[in-house]
N, C-alpha and C. Protein backbone atom coordinates (compact mmCIF):
# COMPACT_ATOMS: atom_id res chain seq x y z
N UNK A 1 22.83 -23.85 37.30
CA UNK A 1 22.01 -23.04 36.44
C UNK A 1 21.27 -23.93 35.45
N UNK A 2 19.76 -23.54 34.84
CA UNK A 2 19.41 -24.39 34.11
C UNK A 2 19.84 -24.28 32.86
N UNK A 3 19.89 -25.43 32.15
CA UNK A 3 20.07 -25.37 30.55
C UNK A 3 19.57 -24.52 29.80
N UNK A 4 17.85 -24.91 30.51
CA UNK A 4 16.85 -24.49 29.47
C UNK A 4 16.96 -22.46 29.38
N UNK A 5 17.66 -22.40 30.49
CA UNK A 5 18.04 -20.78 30.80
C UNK A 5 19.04 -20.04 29.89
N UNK A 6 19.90 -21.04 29.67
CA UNK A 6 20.92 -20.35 28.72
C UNK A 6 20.84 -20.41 27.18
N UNK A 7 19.96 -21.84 26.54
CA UNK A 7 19.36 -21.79 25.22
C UNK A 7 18.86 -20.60 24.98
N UNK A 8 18.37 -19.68 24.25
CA UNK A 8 17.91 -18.62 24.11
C UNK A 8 17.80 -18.72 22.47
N UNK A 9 16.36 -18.59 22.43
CA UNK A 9 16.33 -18.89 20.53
C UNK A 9 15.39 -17.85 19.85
N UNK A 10 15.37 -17.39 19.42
CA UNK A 10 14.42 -16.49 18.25
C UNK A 10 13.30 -17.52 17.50
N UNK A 11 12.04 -17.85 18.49
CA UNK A 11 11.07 -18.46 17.61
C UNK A 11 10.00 -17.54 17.78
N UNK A 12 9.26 -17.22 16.82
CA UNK A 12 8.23 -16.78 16.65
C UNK A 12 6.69 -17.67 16.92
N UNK A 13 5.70 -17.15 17.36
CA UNK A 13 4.69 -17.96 17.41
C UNK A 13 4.29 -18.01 16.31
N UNK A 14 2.79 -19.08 16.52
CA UNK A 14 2.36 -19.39 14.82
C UNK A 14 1.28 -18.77 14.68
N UNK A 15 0.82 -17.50 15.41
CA UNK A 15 0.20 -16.21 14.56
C UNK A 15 1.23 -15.54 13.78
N UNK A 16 2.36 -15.39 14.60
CA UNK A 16 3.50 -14.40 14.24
C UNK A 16 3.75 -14.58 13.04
N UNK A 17 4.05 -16.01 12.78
CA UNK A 17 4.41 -16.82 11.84
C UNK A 17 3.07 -16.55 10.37
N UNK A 18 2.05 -17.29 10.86
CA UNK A 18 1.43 -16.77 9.64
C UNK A 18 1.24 -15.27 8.69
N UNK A 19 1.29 -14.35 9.83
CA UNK A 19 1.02 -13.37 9.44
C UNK A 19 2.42 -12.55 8.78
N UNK A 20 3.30 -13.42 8.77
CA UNK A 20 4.66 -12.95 7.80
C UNK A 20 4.12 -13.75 6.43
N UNK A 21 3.99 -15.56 6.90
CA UNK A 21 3.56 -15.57 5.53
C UNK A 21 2.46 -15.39 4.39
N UNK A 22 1.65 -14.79 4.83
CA UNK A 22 0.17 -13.92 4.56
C UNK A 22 0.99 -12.47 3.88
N UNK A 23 1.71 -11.95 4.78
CA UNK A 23 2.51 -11.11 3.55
C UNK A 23 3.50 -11.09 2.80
N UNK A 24 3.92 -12.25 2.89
CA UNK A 24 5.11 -12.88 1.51
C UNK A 24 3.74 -12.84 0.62
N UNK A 25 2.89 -14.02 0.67
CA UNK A 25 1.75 -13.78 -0.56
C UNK A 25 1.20 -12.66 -0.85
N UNK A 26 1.04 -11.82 -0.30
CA UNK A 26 0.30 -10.63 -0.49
C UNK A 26 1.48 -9.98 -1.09
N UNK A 27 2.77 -9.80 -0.94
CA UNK A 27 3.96 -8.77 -1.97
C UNK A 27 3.46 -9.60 -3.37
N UNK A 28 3.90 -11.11 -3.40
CA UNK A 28 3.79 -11.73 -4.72
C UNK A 28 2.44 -11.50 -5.14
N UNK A 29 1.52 -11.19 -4.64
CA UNK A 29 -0.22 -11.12 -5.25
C UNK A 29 0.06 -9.79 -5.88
N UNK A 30 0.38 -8.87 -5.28
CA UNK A 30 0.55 -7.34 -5.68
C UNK A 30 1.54 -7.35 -6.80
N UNK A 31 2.61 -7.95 -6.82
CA UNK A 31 3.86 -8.04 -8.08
C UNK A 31 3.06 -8.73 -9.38
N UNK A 32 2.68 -9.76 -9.07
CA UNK A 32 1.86 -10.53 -10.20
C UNK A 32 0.75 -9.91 -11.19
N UNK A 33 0.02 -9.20 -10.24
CA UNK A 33 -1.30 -8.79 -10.75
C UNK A 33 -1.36 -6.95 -10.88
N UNK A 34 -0.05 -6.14 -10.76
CA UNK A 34 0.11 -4.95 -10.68
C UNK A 34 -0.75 -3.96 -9.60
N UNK A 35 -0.63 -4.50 -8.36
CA UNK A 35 -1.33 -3.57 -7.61
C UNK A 35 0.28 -3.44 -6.32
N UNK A 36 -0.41 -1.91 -6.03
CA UNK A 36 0.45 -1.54 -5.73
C UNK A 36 0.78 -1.98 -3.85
N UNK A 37 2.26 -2.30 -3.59
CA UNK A 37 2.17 -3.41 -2.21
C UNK A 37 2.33 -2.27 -1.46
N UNK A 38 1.75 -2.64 -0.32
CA UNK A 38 1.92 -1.51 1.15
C UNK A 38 1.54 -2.82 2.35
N UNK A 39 2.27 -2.28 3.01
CA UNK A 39 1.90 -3.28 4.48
C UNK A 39 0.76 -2.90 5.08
N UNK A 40 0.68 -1.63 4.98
CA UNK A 40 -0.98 -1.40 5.79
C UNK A 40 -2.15 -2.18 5.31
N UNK A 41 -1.90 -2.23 3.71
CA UNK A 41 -3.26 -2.56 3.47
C UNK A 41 -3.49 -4.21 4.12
N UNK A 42 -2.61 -5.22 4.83
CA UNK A 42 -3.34 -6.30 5.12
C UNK A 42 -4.66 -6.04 6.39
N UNK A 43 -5.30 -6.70 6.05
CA UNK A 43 -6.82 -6.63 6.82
C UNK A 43 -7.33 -5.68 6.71
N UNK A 44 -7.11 -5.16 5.55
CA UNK A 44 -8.01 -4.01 5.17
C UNK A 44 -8.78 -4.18 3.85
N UNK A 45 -10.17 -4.35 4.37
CA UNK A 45 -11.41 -4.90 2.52
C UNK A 45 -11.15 -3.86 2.04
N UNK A 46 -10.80 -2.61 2.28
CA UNK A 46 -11.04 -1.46 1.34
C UNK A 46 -9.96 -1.47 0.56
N UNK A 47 -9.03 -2.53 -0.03
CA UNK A 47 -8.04 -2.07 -0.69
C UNK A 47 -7.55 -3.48 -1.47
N UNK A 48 -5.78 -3.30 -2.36
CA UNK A 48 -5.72 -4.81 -2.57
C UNK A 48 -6.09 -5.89 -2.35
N UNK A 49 -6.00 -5.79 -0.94
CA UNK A 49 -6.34 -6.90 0.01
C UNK A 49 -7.45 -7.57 -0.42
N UNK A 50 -8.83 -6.97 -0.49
CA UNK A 50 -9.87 -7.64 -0.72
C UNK A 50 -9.82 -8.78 -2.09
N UNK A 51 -8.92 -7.86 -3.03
CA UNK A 51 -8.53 -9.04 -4.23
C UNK A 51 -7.62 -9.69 -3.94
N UNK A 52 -6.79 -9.52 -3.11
CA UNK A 52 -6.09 -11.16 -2.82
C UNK A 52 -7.32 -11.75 -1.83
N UNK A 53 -8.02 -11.65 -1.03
CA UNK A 53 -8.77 -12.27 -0.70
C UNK A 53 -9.77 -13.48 -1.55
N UNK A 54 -9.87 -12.68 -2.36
CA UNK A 54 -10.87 -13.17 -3.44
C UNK A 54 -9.76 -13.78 -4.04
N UNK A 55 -8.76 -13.98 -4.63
CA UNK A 55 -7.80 -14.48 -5.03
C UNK A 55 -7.42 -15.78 -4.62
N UNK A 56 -7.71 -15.54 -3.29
CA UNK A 56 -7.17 -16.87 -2.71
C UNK A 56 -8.47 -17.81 -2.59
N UNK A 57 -9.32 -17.24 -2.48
CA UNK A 57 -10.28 -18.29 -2.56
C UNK A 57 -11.17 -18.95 -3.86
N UNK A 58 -9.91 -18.97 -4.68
CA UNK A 58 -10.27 -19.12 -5.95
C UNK A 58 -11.15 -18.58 -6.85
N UNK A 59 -11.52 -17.32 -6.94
CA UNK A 59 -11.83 -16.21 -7.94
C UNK A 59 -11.12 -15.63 -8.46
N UNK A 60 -11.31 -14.50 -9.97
CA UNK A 60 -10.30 -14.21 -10.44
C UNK A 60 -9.98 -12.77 -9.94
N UNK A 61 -9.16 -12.26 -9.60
CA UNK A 61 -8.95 -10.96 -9.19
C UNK A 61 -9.01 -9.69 -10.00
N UNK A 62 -9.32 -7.79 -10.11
CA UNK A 62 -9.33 -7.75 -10.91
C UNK A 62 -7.09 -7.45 -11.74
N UNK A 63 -7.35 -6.95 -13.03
CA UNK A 63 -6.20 -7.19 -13.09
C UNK A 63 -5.39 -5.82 -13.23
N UNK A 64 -4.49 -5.01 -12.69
CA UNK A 64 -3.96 -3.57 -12.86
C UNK A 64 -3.36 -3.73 -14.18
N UNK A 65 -3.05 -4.56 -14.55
CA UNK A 65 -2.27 -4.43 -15.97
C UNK A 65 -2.82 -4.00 -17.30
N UNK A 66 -4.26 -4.58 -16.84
CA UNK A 66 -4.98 -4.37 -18.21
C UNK A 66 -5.26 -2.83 -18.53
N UNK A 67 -4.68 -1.62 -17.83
CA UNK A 67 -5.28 -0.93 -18.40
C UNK A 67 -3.61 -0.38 -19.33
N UNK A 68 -3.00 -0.52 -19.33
CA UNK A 68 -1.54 -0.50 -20.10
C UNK A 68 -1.72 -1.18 -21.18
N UNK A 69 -2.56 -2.10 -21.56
CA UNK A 69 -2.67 -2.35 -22.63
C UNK A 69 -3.98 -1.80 -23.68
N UNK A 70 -4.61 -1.30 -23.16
CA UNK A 70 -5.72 -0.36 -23.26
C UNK A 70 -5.25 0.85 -24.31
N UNK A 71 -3.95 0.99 -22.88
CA UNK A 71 -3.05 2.24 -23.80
C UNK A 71 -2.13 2.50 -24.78
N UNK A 72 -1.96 1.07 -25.14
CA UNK A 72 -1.13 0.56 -26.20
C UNK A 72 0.42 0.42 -25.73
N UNK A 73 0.57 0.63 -24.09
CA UNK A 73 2.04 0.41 -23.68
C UNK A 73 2.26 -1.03 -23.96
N UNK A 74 3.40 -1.09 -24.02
CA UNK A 74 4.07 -2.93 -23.93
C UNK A 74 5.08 -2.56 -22.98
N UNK A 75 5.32 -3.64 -22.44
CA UNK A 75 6.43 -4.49 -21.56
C UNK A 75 7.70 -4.34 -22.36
N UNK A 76 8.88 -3.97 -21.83
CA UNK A 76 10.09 -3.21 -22.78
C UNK A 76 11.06 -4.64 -22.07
């Protein structure tokens, strides 16, 4: 029997691969900047996404937080 038959490993390809870590950044883009995370929205311009897009390509994104301070909430 071959070796290579009985190794059996859990690798992912390196689309597979990026596109997990495309949404590790995209939870931390959404945690950072207060927008709210969903898995659908990757590859979608109509939504967060487009500001982490812009995010990543070094522009500033806009920011969800600022309007809590608008309202005079603080961070407890």
């Amino acid at each position: 029997m071959s070796k290579n038959r009985l190794k059996k490993y859990l690798t992912f390809k390196p689309e597979v691969t990026r596109i997990f870590d495309e949404l590790d950044q995209f939870r931390e883009f959404c945690r950072e900047f207060g927008y709210v995370f969903n898995e659908t929205h990757l590859g979608n311009n109509h939504s967060p996404y487009a500001d982490f897009q812009r995010w990543r390509n070094g522009k500033f994104p806009r920011d969800n937080w600022g309007y809590m301070i608008k309202q005079g909430r603080r961070n407890a």
